[in-house]
N, C-alpha and C. Protein backbone atom coordinates (compact mmCIF):
# COMPACT_ATOMS: atom_id res chain seq x y z
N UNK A 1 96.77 166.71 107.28
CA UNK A 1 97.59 166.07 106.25
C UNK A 1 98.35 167.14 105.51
N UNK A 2 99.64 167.01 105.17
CA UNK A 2 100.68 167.77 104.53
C UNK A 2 100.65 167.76 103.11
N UNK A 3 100.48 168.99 102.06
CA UNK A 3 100.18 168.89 101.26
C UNK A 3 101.74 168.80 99.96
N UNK A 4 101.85 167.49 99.72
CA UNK A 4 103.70 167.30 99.36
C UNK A 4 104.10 168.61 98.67
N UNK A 5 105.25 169.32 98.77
CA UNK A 5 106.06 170.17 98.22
C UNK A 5 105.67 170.40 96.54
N UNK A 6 105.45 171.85 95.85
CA UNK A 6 105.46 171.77 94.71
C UNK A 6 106.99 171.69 93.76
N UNK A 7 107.02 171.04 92.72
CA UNK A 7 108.24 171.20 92.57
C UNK A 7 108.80 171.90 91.48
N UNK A 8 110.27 172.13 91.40
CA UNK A 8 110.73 172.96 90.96
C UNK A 8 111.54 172.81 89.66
N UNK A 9 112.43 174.00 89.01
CA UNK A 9 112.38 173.85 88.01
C UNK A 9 112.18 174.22 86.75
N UNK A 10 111.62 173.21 85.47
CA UNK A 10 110.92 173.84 84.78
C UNK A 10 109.30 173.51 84.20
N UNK A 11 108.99 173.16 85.46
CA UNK A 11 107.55 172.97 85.66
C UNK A 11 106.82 174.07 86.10
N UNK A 12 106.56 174.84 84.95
CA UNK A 12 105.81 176.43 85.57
C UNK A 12 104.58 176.12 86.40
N UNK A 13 104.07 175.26 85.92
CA UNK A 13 102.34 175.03 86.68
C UNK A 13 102.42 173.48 87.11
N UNK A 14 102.78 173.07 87.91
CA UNK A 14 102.58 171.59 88.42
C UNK A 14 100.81 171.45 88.85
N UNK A 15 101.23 169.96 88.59
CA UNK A 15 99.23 169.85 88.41
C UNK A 15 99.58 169.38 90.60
N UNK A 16 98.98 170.28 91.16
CA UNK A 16 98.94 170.57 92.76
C UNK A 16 97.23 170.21 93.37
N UNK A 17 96.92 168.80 93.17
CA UNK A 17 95.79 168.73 93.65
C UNK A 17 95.27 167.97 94.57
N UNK A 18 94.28 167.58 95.59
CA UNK A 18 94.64 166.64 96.57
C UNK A 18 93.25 166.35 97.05
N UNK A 19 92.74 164.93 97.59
CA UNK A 19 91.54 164.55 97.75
C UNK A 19 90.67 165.14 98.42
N UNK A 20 91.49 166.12 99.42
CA UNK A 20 90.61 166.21 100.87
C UNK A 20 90.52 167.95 100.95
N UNK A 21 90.69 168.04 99.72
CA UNK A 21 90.91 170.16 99.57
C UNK A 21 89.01 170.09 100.03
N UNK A 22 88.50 170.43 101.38
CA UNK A 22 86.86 170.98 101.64
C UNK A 22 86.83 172.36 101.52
N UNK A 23 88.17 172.94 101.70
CA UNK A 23 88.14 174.04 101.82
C UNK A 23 88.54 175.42 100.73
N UNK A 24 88.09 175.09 99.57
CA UNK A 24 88.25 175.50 98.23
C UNK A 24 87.11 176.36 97.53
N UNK A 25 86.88 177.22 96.86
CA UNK A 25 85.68 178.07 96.72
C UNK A 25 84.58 176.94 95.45
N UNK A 26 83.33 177.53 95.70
CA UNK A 26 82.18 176.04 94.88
C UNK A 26 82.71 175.51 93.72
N UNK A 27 82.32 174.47 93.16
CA UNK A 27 82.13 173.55 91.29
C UNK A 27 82.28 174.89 90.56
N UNK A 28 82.90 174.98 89.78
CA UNK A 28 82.34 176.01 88.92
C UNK A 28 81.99 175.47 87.26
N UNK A 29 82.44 174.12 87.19
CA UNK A 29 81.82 173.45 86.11
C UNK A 29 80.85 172.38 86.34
N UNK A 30 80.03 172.72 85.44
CA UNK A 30 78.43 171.87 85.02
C UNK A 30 78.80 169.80 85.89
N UNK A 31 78.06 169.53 86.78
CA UNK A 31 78.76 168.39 86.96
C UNK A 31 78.85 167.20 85.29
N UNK A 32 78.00 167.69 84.26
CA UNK A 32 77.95 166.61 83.23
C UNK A 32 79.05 166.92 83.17
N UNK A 33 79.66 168.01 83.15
CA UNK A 33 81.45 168.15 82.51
C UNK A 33 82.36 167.24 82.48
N UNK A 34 82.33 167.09 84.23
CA UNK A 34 82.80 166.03 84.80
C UNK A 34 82.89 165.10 84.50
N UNK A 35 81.83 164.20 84.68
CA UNK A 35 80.95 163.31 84.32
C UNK A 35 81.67 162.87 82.79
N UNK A 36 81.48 163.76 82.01
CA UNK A 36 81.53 163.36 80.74
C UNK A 36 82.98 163.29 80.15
N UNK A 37 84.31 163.69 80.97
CA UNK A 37 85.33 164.09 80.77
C UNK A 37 86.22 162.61 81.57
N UNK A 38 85.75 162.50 82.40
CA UNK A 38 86.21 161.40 83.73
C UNK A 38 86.00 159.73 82.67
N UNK A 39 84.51 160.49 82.37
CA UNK A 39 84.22 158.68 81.14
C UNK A 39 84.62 158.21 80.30
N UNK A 40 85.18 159.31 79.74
CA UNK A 40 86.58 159.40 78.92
C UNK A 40 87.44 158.88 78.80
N UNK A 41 88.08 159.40 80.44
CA UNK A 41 89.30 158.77 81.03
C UNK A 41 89.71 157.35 81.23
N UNK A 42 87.92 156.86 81.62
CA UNK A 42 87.91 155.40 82.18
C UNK A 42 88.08 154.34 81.08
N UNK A 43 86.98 155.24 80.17
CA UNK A 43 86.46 154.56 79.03
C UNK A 43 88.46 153.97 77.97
N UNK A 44 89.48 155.08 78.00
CA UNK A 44 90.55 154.95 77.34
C UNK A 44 91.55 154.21 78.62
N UNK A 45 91.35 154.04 79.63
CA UNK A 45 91.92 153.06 80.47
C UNK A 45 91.74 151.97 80.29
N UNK A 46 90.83 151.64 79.77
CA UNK A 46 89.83 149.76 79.96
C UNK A 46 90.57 149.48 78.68
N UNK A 47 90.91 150.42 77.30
CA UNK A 47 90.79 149.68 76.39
C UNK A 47 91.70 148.70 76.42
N UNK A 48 91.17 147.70 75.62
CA UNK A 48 92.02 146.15 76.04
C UNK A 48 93.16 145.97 74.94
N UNK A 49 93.22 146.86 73.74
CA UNK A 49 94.43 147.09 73.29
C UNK A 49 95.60 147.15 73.65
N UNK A 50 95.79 148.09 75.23
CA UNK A 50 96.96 148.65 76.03
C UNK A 50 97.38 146.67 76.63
N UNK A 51 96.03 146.54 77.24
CA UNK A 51 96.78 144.99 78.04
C UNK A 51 97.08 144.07 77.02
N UNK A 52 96.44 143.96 76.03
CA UNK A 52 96.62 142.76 74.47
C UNK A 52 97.41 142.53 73.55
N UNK A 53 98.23 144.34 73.37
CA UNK A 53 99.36 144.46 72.98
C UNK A 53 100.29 144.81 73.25
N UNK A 54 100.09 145.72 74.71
CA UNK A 54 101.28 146.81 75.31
C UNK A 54 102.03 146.54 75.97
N UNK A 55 101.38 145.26 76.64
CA UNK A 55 102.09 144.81 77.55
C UNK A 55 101.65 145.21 79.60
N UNK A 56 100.43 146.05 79.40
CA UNK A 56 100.34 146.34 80.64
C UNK A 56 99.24 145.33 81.10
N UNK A 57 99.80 145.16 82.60
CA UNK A 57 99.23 144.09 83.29
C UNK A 57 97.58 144.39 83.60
N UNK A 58 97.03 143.33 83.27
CA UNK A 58 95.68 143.59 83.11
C UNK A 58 95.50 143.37 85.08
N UNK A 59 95.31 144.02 85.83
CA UNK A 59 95.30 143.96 87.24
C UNK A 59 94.67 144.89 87.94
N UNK A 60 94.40 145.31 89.34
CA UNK A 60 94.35 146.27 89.87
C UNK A 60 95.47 147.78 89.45
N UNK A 61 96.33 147.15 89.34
CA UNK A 61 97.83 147.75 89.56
C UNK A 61 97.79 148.81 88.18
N UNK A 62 97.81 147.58 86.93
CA UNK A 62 97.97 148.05 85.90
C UNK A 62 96.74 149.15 85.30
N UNK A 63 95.64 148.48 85.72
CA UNK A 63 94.33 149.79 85.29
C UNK A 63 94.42 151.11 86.17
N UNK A 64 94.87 150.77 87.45
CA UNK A 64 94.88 152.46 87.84
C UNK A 64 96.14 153.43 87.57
N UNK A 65 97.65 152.42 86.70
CA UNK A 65 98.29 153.22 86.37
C UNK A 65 97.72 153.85 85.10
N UNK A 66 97.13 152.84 84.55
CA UNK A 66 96.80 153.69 83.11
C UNK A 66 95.23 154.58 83.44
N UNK A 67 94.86 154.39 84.19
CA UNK A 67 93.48 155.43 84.72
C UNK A 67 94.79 156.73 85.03
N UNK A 68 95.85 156.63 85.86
CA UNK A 68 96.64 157.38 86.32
C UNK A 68 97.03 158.55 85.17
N UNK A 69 97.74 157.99 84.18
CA UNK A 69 98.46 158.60 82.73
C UNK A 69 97.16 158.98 82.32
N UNK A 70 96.05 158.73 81.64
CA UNK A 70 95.25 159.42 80.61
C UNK A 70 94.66 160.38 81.93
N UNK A 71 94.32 160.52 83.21
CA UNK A 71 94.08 161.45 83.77
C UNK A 71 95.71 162.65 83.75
N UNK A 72 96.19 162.00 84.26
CA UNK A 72 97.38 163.30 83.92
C UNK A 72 97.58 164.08 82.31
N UNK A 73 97.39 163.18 81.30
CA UNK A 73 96.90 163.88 79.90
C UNK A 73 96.08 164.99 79.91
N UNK A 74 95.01 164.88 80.58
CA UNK A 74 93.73 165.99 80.52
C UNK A 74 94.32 166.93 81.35
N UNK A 75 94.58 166.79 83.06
CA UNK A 75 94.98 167.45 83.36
C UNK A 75 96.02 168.45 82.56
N UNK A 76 96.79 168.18 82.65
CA UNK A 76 97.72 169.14 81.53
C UNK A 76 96.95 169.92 80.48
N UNK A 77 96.33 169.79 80.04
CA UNK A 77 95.81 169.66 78.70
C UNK A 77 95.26 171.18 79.51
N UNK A 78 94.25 171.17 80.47
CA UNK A 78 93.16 171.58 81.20
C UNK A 78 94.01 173.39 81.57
N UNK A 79 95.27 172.69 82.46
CA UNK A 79 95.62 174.04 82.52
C UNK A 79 95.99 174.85 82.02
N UNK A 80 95.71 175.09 80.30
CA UNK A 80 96.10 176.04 79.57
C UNK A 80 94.50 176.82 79.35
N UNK A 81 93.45 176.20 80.23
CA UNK A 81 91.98 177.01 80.08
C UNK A 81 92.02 178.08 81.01
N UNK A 82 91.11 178.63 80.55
CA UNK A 82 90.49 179.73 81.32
C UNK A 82 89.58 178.90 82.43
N UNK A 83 90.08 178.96 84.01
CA UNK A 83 89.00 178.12 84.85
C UNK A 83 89.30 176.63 85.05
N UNK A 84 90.88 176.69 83.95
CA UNK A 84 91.36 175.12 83.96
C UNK A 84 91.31 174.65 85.35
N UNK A 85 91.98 175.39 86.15
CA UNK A 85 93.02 174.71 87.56
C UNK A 85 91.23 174.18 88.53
N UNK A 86 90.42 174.72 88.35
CA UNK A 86 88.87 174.82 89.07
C UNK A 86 88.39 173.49 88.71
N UNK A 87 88.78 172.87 87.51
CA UNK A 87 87.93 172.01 86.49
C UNK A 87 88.97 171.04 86.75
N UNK A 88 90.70 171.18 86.68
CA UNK A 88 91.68 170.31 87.26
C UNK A 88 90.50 169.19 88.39
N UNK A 89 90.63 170.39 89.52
CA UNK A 89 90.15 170.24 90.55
C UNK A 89 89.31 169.07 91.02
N UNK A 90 88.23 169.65 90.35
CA UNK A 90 86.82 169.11 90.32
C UNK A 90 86.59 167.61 89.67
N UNK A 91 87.73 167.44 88.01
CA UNK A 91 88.24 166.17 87.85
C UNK A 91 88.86 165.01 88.54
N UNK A 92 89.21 165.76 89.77
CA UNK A 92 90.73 165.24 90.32
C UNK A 92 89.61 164.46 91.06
N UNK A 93 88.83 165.55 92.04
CA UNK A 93 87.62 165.45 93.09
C UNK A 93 87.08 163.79 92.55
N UNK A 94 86.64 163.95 91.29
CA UNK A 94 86.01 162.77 90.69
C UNK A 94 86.30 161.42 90.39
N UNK A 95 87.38 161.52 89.93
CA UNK A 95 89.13 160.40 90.73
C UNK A 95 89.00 159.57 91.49
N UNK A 96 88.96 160.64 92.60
CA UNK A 96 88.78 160.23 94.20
C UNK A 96 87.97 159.77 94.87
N UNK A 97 86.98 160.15 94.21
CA UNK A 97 85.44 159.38 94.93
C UNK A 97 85.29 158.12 94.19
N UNK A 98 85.78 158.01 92.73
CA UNK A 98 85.48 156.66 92.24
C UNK A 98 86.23 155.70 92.83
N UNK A 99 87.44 155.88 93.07
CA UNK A 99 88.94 154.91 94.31
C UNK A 99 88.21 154.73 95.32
N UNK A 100 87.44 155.71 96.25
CA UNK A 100 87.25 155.51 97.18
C UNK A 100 86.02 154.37 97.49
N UNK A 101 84.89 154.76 96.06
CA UNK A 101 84.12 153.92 96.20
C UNK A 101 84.16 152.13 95.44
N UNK A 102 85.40 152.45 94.57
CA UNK A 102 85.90 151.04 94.58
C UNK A 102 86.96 150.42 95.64
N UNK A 103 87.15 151.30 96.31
CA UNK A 103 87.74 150.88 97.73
C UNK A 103 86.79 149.38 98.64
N UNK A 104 85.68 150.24 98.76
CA UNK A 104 84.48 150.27 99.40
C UNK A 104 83.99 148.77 99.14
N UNK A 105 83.92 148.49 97.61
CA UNK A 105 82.87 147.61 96.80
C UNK A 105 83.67 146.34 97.44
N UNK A 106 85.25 146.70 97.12
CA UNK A 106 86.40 145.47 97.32
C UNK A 106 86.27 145.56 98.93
N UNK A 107 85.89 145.90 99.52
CA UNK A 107 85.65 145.31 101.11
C UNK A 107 87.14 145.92 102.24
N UNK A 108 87.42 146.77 101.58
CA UNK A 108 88.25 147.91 102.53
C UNK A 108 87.59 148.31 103.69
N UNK A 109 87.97 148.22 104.54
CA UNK A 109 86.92 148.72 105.86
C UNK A 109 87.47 150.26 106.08
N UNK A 110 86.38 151.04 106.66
CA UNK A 110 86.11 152.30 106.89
C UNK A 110 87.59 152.98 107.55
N UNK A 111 88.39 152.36 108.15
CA UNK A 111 89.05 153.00 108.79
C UNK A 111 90.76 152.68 108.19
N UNK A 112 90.28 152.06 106.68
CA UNK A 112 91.74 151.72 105.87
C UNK A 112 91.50 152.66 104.81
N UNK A 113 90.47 153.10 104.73
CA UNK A 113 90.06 153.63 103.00
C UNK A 113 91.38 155.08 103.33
N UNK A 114 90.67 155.43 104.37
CA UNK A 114 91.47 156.99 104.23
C UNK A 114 93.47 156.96 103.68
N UNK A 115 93.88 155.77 104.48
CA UNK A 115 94.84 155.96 104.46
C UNK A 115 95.67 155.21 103.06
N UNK A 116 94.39 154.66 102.30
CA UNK A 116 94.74 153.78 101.10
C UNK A 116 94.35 155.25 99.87
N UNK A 117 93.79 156.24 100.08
CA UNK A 117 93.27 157.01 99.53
C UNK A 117 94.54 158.20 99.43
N UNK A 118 95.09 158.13 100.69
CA UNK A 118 96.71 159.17 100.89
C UNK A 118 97.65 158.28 99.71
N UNK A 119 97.42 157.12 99.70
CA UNK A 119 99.06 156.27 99.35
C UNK A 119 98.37 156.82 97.92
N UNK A 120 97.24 156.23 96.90
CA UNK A 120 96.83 156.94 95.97
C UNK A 120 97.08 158.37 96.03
N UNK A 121 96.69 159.04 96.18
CA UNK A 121 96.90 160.39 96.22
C UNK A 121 98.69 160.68 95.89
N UNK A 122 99.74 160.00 96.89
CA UNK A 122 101.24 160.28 96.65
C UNK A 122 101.29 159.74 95.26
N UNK A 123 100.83 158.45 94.96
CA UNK A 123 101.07 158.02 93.91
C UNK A 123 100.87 158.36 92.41
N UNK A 124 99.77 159.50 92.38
CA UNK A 124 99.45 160.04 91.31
C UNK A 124 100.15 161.15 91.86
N UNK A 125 100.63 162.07 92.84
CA UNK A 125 101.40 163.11 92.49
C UNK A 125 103.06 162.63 91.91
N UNK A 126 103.37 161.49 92.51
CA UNK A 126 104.56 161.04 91.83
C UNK A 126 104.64 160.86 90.45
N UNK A 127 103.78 160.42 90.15
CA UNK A 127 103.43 159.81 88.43
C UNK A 127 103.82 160.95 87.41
N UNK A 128 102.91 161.80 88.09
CA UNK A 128 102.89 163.33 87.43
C UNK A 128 103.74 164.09 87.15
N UNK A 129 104.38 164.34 88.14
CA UNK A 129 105.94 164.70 88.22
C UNK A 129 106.45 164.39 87.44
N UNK A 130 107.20 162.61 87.54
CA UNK A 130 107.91 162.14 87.09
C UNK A 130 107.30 162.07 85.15
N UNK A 131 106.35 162.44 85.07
CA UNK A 131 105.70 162.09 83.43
C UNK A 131 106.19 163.61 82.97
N UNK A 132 105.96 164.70 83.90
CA UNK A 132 106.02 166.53 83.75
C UNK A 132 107.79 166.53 83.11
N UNK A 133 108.32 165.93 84.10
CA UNK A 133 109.64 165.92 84.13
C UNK A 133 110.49 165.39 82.26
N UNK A 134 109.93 164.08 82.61
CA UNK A 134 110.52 163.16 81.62
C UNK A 134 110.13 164.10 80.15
N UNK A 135 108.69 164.98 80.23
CA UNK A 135 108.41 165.41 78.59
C UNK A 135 109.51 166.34 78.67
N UNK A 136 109.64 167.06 79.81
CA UNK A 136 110.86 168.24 78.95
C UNK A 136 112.48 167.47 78.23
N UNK A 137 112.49 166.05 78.83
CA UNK A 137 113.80 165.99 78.34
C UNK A 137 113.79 164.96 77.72
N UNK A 138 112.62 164.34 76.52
CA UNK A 138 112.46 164.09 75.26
C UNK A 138 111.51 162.13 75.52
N UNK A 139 111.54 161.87 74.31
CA UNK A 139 110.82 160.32 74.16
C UNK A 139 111.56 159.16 75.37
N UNK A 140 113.27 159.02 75.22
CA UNK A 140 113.42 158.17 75.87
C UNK A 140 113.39 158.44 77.44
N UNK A 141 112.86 159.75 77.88
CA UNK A 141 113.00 160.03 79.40
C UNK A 141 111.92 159.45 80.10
N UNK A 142 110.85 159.48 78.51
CA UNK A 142 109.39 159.23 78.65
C UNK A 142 108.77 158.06 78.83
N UNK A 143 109.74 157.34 77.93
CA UNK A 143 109.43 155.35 77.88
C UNK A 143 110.13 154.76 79.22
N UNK A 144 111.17 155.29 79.29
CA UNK A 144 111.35 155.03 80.95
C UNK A 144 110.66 155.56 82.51
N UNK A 145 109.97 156.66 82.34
CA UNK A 145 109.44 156.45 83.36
C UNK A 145 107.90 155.85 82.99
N UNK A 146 107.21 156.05 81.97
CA UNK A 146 106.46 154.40 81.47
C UNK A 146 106.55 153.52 81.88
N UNK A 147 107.77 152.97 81.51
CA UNK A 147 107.99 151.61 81.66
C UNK A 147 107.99 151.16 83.12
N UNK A 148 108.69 152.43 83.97
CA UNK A 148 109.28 152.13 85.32
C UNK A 148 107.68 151.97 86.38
N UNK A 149 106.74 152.85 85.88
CA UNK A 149 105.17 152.65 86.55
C UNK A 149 104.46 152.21 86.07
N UNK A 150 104.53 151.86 84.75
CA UNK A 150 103.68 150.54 84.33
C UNK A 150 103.79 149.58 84.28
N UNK A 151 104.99 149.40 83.27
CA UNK A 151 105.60 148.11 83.16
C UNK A 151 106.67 147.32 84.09
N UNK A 152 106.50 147.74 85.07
CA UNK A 152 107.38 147.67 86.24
C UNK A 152 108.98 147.11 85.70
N UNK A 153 109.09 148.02 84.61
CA UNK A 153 110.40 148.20 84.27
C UNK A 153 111.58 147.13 83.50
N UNK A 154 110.44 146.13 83.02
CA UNK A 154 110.83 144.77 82.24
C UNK A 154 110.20 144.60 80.86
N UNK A 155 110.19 145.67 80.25
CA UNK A 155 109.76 145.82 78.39
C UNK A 155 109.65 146.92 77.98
N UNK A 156 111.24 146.98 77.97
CA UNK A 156 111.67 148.19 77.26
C UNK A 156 110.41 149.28 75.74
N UNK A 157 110.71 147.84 74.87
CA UNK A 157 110.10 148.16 73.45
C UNK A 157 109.00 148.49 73.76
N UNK A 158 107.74 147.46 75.06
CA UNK A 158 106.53 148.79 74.88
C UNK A 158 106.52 149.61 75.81
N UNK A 159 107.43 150.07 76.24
CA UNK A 159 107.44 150.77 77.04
C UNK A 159 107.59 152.56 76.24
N UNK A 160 108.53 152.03 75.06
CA UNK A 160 108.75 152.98 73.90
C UNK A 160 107.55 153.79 73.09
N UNK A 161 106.59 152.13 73.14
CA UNK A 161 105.57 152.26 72.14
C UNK A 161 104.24 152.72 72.95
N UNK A 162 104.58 152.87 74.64
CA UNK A 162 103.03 153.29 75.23
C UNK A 162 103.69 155.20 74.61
N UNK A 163 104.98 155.34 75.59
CA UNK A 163 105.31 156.89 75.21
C UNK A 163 105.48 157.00 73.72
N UNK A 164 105.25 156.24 72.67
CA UNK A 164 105.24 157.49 71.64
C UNK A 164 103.05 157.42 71.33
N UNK A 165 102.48 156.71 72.15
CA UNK A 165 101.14 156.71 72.09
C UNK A 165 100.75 158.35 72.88
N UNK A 166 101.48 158.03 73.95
CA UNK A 166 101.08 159.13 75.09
C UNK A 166 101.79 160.55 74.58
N UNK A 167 102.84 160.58 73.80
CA UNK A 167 103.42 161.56 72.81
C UNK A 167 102.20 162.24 71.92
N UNK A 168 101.31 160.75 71.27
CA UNK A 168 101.00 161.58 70.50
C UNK A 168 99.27 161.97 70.97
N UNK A 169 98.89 161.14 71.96
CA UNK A 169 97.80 161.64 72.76
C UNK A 169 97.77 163.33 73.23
N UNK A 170 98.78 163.07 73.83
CA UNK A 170 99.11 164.82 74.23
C UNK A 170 99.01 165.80 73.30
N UNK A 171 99.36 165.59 71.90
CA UNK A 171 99.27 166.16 71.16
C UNK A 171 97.91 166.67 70.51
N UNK A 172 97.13 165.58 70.30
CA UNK A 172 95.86 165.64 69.95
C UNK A 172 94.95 166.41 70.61
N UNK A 173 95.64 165.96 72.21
CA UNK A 173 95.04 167.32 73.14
C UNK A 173 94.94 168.37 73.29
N UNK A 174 96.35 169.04 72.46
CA UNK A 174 97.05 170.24 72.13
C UNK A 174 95.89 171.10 71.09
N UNK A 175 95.93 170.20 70.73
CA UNK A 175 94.75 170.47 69.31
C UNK A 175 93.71 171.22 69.46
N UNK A 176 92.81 170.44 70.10
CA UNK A 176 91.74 170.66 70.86
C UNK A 176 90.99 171.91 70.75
N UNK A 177 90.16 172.52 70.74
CA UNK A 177 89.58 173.91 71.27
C UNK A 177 89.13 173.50 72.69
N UNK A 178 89.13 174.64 73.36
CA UNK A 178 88.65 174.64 74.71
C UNK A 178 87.37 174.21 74.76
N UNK A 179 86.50 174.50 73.99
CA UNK A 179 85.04 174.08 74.29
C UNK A 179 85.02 172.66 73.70
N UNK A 180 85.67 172.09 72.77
CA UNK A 180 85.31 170.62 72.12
C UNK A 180 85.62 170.03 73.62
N UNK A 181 86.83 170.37 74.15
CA UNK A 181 87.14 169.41 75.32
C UNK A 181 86.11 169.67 76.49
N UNK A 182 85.37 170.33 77.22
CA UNK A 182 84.39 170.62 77.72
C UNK A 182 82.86 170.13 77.35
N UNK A 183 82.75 170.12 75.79
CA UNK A 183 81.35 169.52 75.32
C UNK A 183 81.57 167.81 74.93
N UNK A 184 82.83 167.61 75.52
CA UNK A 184 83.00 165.89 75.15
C UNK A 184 83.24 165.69 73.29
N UNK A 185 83.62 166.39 72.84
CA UNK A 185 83.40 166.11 71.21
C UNK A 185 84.62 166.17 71.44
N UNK A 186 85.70 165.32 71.49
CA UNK A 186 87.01 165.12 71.60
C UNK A 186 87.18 163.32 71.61
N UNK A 187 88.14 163.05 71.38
CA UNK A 187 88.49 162.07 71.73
C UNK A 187 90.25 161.01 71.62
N UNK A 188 90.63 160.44 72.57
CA UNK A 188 92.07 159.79 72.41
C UNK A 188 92.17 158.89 70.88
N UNK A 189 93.23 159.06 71.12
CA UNK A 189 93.62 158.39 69.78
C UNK A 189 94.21 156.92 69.89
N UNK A 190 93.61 155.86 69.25
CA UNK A 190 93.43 154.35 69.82
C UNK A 190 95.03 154.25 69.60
N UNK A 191 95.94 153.59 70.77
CA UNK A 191 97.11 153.14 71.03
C UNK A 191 97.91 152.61 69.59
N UNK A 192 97.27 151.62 69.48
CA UNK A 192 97.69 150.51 68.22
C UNK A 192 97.68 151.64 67.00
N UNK A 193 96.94 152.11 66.62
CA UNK A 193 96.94 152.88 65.54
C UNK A 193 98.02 153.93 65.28
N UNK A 194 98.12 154.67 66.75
CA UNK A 194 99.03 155.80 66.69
C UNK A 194 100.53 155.26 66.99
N UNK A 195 100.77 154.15 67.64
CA UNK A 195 101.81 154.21 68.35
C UNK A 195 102.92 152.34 67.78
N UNK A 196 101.97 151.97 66.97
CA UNK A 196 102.19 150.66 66.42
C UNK A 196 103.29 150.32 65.62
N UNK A 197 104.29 149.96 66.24
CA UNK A 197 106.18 149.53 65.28
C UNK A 197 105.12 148.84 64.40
N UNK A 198 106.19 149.20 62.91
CA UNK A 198 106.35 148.59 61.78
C UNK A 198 107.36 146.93 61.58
């Protein structure tokens, strides 16, 4: 399998990661890390705020785009550590096995998973990109490509109001010390609160 092109630009560090890397040197973070960082992820995907007010489709579709975005949050976030791109990694790793094993549960047979696991895989490197891209060239670059993978491109206004959430998520991330984000003493900042028109 071909590992898609990194891209160019002004994306100094593109997040470059892929399901099937066996051939990569050991974990080098604690698996609770993981564990505790990934639950995170899931835990701020589910919230039912995003589908109740945001407008995103409560579906297959809609939870793994937004599993999609708050994983690309961390990521980013990650590669400004010492050991980030290892821990990227190992997050990404963790991703992948949960898709694969909700592949599994939903009755995918053995010889579809792999290739439903590639289309995931393009699909979160697209996301990424296109999210990497849109921050350098401000809010409305941001609500549109939002809108265009979540909201499949028919609500503008929350489409505005997920990117100035995910604006200010990122930020909070920014914040951060390296070890709060590692010991789980971190946390997103609830949608409605941060991101809520007057």
């Amino acid at each position: 399998m071909r590992e898609p092109a990194a891209p160019t630009g002004p994306l100094a560090e593109p997040i470059m990661l892929w399901p099937f890397n066996h051939f990569r040197k050991p974990r080098l973070a604690p698996r609770g890390t993981i564990e505790t960082i990934y639950g995170m992820i899931v835990t701020q995907a589910r919230e039912p705020l995003f589908y109740r007010e945001f407008g995103v489709p409560d579906t297959v579709n809609g939870r793994f785009d937004l599993l999609v975005l708050h994983l690309w949050m961390v990521l980013r976030r990650l590669r400004r550590m010492t050991g980030g791109t290892e821990l990227g990694q190992d997050l990404f790793d963790r991703f992948c096995a949960d898709l694969d094993a909700n592949l599994r549960e939903m009755g995918v047979g053995d010889l579809a998973v792999p290739k439903r696991m590639q289309a995931f895989g393009e699909a979160f490197y697209g996301r990424s990109v296109a999210y990497d891209l849109a921050l350098t060239e401000g809010g409305e670059a941001l609500a549109a490509a939002l809108g265009r993978n979540i909201l499949n491109g028919v609500d503008s206004f929350n489409a505005e109001r997920l990117a100035a959430y995910a604006e200010s998520a990122i930020a909070s991330l920014d914040r951060f010390e390296d070890a709060a984000l590692l010991n789980g003493s971190w946390r997103f900042p609830l949608p409605v609160e941060e991101s809520a028109q007057p």
